[in-house]
Protein backbone atom coordinates (compact mmCIF):
# COMPACT_ATOMS: atom_id res chain seq x y z
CA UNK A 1 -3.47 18.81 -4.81
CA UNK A 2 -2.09 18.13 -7.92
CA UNK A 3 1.38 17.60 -6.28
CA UNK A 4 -0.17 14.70 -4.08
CA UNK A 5 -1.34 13.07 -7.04
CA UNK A 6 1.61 13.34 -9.43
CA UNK A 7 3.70 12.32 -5.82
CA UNK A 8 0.96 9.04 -5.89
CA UNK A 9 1.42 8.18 -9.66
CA UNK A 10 5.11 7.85 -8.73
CA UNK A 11 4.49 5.78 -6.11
CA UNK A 12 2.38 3.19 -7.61
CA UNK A 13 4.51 3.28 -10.65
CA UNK A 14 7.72 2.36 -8.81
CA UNK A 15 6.16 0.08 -6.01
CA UNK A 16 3.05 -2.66 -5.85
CA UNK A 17 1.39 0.00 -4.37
CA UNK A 18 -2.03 1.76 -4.07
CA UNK A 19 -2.35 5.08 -2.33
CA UNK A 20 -5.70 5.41 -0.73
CA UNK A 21 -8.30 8.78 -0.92
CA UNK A 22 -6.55 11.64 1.07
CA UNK A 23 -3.29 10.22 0.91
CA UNK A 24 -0.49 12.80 1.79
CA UNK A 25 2.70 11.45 1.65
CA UNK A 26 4.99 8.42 2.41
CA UNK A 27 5.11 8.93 6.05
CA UNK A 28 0.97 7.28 5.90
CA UNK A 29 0.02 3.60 4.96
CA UNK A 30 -0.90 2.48 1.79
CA UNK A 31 -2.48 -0.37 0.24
CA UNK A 32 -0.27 -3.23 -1.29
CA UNK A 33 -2.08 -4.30 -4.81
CA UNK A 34 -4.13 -7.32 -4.52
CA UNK A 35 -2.04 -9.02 -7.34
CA UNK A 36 0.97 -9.33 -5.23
CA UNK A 37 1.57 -13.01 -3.05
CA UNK A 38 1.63 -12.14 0.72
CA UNK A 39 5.25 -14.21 0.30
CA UNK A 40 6.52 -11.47 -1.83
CA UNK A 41 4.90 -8.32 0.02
CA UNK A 42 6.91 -9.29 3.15
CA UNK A 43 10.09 -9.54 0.85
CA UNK A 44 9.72 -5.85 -0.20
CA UNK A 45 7.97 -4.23 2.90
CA UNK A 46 8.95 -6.44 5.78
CA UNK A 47 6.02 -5.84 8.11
CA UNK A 48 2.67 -5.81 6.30
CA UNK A 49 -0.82 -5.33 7.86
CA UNK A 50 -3.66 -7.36 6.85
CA UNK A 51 -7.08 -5.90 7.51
CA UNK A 52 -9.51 -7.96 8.85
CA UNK A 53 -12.84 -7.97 6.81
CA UNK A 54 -15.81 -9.23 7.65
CA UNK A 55 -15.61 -11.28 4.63
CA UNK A 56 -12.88 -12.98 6.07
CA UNK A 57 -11.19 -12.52 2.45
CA UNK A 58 -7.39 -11.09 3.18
CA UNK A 59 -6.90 -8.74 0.05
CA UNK A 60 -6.71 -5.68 2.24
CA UNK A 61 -2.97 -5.34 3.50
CA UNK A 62 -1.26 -2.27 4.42
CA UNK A 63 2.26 -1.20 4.76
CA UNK A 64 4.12 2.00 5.84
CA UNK A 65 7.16 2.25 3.67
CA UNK A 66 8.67 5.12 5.92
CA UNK A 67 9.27 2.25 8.21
């Protein structure tokens, strides 16, 4: 466990990135932070996901960086 979280600290530290709960490793989505334009989130990931919430608010966008 404590692997998987130091692994996720690294992550987020080098990438705009937010691991979610139960996160394993880099082959599973994670969450690009809400701070970062959709322009430049398709610059670093290419293809990024956008959640549809019933809010209709598009904050929530995923991206599998073993892609």
């Amino acid at each position: 466990e404590i692997l998987r979280v130091i692994d996720s600290m690294q992550l987020s530290d080098r990438t705009p990135v937010a691991t979610p709960e139960g996160w394993k490793n880099i082959k599973e989505a994670c969450m690009v932070q809400p701070s970062v334009p959709m322009s430049k989130a398709e610059e670093l990931f290419g293809k990024v996901n956008t959640v549809q919430l019933p809010s209709g608010k598009s904050y929530l966008r995923q991206v599998n960086l073993a892609e």
